[in-house]
N, C-alpha and C. Protein backbone atom coordinates (compact mmCIF):
# COMPACT_ATOMS: atom_id res chain seq x y z
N UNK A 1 91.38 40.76 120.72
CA UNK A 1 91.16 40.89 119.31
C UNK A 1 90.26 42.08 119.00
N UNK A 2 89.18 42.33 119.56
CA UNK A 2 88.23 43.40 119.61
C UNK A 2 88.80 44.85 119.63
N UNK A 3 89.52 44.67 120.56
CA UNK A 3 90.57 46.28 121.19
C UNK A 3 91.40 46.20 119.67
N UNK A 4 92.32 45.33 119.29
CA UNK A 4 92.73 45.68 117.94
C UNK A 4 92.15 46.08 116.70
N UNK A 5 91.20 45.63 116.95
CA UNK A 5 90.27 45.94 115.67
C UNK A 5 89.74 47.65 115.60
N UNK A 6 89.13 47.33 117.22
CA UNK A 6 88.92 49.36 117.27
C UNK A 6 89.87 49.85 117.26
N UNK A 7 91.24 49.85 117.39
CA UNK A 7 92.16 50.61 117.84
C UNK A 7 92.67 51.28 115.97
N UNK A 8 92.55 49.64 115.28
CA UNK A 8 92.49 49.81 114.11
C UNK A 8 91.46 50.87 113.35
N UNK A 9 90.23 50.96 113.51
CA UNK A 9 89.58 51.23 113.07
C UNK A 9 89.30 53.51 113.81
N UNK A 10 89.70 52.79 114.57
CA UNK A 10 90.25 54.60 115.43
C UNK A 10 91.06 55.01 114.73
N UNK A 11 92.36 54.25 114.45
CA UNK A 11 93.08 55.37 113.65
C UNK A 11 93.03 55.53 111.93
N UNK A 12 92.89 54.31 111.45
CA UNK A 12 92.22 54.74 110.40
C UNK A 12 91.05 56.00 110.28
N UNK A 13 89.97 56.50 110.85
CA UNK A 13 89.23 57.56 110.97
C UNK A 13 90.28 58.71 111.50
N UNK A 14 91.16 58.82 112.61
CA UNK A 14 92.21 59.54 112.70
C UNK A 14 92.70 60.14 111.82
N UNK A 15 92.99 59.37 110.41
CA UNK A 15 93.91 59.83 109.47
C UNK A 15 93.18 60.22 108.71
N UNK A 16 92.08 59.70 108.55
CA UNK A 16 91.19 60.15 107.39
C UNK A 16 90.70 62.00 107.54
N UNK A 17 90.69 61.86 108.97
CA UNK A 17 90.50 63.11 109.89
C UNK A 17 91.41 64.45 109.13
N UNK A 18 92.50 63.74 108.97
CA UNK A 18 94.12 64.69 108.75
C UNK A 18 93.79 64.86 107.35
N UNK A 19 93.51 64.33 106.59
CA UNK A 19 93.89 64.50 105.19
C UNK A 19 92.62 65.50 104.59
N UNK A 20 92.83 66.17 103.60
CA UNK A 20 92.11 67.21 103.05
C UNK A 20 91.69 66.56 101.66
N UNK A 21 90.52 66.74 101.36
CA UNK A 21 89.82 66.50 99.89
C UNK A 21 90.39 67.37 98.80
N UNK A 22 90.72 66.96 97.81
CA UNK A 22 91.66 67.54 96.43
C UNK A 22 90.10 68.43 96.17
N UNK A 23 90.23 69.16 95.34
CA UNK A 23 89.49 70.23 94.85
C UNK A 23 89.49 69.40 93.42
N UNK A 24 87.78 69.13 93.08
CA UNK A 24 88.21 68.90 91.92
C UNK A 24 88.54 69.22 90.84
N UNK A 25 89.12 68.36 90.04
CA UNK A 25 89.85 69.12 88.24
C UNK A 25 89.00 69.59 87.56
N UNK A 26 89.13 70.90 86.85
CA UNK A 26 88.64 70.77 85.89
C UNK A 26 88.89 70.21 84.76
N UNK A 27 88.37 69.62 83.80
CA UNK A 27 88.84 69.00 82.67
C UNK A 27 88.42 69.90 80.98
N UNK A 28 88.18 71.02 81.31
CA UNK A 28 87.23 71.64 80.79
C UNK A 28 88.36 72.59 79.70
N UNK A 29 89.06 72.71 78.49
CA UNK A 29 89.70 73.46 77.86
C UNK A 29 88.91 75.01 77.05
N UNK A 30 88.29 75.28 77.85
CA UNK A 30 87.70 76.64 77.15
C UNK A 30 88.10 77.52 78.32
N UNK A 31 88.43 77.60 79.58
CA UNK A 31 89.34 78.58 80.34
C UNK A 31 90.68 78.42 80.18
N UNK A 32 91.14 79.53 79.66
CA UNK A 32 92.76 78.83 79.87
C UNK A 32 93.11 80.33 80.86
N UNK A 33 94.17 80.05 81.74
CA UNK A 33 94.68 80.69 82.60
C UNK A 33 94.78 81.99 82.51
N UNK A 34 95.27 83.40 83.12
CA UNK A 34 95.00 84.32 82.62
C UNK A 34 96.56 85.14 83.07
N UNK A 35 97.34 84.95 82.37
CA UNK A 35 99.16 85.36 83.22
C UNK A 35 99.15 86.67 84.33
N UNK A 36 99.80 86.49 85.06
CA UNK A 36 99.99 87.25 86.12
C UNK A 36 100.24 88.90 85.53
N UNK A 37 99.90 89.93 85.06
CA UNK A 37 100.84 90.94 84.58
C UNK A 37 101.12 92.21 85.31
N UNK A 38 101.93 92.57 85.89
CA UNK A 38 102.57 93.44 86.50
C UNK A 38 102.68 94.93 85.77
N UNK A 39 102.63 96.00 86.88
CA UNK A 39 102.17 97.53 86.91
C UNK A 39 103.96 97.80 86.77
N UNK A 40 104.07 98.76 86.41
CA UNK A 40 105.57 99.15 86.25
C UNK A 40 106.20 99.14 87.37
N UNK A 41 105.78 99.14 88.20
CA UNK A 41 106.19 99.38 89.64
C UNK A 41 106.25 98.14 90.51
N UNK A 42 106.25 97.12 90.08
CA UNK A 42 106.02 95.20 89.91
C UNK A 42 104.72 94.95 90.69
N UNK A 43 104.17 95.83 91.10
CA UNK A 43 102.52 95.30 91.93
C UNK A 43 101.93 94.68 90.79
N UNK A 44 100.63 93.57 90.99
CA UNK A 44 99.69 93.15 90.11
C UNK A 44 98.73 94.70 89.15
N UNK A 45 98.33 94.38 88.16
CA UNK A 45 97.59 95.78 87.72
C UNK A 45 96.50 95.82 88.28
N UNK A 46 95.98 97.00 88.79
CA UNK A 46 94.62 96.67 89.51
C UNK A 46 94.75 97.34 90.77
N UNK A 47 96.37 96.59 91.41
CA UNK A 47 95.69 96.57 92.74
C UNK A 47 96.69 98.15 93.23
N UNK A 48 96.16 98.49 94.02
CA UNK A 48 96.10 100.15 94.99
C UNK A 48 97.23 100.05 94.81
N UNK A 49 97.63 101.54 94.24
CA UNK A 49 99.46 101.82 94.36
C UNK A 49 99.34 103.25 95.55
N UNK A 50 100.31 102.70 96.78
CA UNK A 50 100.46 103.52 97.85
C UNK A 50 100.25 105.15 97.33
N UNK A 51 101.00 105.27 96.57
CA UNK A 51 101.09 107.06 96.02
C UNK A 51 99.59 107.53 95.59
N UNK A 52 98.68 106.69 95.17
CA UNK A 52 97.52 107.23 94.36
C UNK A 52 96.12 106.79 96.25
N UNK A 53 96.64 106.58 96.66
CA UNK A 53 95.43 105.93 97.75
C UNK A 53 96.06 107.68 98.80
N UNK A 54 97.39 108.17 98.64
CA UNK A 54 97.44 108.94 99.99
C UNK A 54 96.39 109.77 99.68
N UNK A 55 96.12 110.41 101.42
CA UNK A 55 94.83 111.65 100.96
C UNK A 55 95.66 112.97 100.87
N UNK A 56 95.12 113.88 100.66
CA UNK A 56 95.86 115.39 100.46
C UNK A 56 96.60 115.23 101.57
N UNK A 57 97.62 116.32 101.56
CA UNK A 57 97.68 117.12 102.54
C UNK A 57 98.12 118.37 102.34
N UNK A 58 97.56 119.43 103.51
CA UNK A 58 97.85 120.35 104.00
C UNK A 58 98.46 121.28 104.89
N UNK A 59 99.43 121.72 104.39
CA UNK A 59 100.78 122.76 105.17
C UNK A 59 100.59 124.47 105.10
N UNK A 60 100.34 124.47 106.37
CA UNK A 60 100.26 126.42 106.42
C UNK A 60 101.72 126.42 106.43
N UNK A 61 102.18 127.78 106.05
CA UNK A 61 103.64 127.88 105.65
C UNK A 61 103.90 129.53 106.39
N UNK A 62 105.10 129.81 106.73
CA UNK A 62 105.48 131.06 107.81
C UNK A 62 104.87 132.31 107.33
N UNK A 63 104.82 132.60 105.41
CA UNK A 63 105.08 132.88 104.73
C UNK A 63 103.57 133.93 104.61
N UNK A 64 102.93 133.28 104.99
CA UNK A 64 101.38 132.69 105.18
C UNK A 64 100.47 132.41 104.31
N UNK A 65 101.23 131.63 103.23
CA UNK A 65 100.39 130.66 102.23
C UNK A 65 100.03 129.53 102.85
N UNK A 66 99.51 129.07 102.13
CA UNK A 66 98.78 127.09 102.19
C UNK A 66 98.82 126.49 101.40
N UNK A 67 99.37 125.59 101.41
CA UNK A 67 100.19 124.15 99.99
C UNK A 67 99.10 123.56 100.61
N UNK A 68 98.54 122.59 99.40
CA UNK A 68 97.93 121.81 99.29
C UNK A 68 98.79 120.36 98.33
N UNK A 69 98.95 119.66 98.87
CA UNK A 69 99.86 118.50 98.11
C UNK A 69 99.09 117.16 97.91
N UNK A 70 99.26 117.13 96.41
CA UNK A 70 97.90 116.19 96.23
C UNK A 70 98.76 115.09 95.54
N UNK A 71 98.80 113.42 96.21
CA UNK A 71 99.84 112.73 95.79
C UNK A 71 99.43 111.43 94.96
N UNK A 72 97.96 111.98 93.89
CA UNK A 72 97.12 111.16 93.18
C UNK A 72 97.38 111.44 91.56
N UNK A 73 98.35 111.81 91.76
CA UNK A 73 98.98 112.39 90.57
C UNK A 73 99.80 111.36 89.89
N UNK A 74 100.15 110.58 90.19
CA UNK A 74 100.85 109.33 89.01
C UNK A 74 102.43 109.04 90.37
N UNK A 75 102.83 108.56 90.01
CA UNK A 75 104.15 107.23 90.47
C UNK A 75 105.23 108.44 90.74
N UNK A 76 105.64 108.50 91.70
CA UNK A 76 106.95 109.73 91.96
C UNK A 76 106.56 110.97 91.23
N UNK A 77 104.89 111.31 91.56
CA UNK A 77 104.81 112.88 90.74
C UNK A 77 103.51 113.41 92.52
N UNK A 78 103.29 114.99 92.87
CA UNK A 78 102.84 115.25 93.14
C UNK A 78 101.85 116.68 92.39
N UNK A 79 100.74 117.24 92.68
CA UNK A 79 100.49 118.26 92.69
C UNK A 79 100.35 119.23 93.53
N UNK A 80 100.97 120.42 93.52
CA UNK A 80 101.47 121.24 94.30
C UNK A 80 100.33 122.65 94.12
N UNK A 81 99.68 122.69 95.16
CA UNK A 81 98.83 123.88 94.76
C UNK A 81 98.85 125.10 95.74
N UNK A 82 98.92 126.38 95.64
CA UNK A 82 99.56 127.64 96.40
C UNK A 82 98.21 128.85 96.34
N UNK A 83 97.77 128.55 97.76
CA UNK A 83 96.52 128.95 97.50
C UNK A 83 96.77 131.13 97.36
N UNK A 84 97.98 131.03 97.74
CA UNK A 84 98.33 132.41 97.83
C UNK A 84 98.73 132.95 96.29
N UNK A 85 98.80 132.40 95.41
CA UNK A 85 99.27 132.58 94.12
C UNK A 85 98.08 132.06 93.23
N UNK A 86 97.41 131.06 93.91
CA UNK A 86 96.03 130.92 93.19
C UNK A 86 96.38 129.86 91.97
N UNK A 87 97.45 129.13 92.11
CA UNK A 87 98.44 128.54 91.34
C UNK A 87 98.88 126.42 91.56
N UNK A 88 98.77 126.05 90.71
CA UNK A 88 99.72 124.58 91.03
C UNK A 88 100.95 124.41 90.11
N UNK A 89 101.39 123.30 90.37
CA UNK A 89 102.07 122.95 89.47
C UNK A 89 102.46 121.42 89.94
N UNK A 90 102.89 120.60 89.08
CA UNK A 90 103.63 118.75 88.96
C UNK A 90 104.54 119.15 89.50
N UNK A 91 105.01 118.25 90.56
CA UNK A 91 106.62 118.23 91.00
C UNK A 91 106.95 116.78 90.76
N UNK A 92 108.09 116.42 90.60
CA UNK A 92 108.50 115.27 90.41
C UNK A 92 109.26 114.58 91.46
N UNK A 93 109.55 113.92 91.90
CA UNK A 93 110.52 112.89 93.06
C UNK A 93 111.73 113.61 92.79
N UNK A 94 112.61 113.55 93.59
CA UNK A 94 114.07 113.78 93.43
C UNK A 94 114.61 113.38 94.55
N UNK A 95 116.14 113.12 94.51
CA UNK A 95 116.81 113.03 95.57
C UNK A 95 116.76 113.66 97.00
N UNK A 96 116.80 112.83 97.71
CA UNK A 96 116.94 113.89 98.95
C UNK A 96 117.55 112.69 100.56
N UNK A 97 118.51 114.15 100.76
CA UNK A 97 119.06 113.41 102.23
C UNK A 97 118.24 112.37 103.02
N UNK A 98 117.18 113.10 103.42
CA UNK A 98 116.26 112.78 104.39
C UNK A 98 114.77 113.07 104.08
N UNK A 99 113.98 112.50 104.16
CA UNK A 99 112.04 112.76 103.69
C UNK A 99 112.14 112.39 102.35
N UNK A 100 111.28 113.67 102.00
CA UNK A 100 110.83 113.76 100.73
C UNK A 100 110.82 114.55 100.06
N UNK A 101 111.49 114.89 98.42
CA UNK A 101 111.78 116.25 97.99
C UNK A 101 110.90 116.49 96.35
N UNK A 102 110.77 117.22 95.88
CA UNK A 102 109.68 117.16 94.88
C UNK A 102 110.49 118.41 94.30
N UNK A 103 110.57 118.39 93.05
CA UNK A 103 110.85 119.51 92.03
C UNK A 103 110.55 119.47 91.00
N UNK A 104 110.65 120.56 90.52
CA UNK A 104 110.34 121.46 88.55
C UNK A 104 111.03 122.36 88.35
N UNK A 105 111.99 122.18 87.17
CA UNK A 105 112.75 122.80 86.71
C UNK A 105 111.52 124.61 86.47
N UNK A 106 110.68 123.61 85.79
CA UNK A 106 109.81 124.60 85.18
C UNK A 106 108.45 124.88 86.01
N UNK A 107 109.00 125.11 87.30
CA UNK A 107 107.21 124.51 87.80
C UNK A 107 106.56 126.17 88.12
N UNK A 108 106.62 127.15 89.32
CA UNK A 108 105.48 128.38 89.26
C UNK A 108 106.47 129.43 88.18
N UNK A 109 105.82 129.99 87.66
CA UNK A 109 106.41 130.82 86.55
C UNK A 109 106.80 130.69 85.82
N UNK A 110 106.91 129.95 86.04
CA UNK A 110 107.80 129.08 84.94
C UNK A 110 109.30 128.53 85.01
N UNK A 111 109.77 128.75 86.46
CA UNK A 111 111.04 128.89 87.35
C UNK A 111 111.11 127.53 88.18
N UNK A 112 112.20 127.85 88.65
CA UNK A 112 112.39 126.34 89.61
C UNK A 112 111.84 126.14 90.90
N UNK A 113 111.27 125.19 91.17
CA UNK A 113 110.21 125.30 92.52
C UNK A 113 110.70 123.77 93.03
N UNK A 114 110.39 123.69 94.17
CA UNK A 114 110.90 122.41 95.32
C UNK A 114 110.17 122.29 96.62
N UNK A 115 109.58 121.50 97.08
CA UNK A 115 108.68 121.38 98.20
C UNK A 115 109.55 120.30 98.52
N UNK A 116 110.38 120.16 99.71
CA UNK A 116 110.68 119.40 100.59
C UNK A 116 110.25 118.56 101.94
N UNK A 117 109.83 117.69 102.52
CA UNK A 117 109.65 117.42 103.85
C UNK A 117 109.53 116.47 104.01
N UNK A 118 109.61 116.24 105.11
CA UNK A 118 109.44 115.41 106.50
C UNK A 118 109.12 114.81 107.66
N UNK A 119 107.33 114.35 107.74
CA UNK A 119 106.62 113.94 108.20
C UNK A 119 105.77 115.03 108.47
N UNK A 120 105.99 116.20 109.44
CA UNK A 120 104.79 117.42 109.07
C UNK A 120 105.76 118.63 109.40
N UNK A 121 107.13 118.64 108.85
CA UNK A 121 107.38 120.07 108.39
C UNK A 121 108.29 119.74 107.44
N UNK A 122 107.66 121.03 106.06
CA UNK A 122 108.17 121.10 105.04
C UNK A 122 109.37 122.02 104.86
N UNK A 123 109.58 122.83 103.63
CA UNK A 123 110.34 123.53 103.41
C UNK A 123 109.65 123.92 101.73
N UNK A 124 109.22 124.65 101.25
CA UNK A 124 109.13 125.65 99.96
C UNK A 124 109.84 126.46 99.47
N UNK A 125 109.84 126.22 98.20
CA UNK A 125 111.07 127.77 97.60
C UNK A 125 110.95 127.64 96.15
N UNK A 126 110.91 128.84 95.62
CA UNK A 126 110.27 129.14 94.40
C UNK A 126 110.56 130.37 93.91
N UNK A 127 110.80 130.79 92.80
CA UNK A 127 111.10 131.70 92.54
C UNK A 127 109.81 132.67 91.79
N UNK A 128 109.82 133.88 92.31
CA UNK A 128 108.54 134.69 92.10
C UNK A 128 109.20 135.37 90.23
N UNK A 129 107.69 136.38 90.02
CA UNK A 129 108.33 136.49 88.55
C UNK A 129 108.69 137.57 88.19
N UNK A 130 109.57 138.45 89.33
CA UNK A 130 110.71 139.25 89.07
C UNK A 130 111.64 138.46 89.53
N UNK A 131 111.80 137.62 89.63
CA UNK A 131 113.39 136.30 89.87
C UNK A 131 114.07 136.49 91.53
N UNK A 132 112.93 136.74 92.39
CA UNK A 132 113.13 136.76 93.42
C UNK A 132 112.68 135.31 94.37
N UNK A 133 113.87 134.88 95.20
CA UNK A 133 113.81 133.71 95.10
C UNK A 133 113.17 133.62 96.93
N UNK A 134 112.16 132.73 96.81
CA UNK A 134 110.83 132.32 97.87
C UNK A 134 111.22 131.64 98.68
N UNK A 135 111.66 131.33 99.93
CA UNK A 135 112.00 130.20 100.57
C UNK A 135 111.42 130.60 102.03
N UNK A 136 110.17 129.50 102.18
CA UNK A 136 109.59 129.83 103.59
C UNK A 136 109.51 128.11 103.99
N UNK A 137 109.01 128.05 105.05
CA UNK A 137 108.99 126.13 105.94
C UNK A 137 107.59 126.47 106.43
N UNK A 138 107.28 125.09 106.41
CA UNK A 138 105.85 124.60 106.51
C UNK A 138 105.59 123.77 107.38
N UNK A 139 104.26 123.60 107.64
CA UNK A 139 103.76 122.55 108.91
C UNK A 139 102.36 122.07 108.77
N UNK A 140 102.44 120.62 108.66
CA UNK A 140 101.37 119.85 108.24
C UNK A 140 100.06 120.36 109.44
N UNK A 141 99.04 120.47 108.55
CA UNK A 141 97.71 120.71 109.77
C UNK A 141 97.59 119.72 110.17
């Protein structure tokens, strides 16, 4: 009878063991919830969007300029800066086979410009402002 009783009394504490304490309620109607609201890009607002956290980077180019690509610039936009022209400009996302391609209709001179690449070699091309058209490749430092 004894052994049943502990055996009883063992697993009762056993289970009690398993089970987790409820958190209690509040009953309190002056917080009311606060809705989830989402960044255009469906992340929570607030939290780190990949494009604005990258750090610069920097590409010497054949050409022998230096891009500076700064990708804190807003959602599928970069800034493109040409230390040889003393110059930037916004590029925007665009299509591309493979990597990553960035353009402006209107970007140095006011002409069409494109920074392309692909983990650490690029591709540049731009048109200078006698309408001579720039195309040198790059390599991440």
């Amino acid at each position: 009878m004894q052994k049943r009783v502990l055996c009883l009394i063992a697993s009762a504490l056993a289970l009690a063991a398993c089970t987790h304490p409820q958190a209690p309620v509040s009953t309190s109607t002056s917080a009311t919830p606060t809705p989830t609201v989402a960044a255009p890009d469906n992340r929570p607002i607030g939290a780190p969007n990949a494009a604005t956290q990258a750090p610069d980077q920097v590409f010497s180019c054949r050409n022998g300029a230096t891009l500076t690509v700064r990708h804190n610039v807003g959602t599928d936009k970069i800034r493109l800066f040409v230390n040889t022209i003393e110059s930037s400009t916004i590029l925007s996302a665009a299509p591309a086979g493979s990597g990553v391609r960035y353009t402006n209709d209107n970007g140095f001179y006011n002409r069409p410009t494109e920074f392309h690449f692909k983990g650490k070699e690029g591709n540049f091309s731009f048109q200078d402002p006698y309408g001579n058209k720039v195309n040198t490749t790059c390599r991440s430092k």
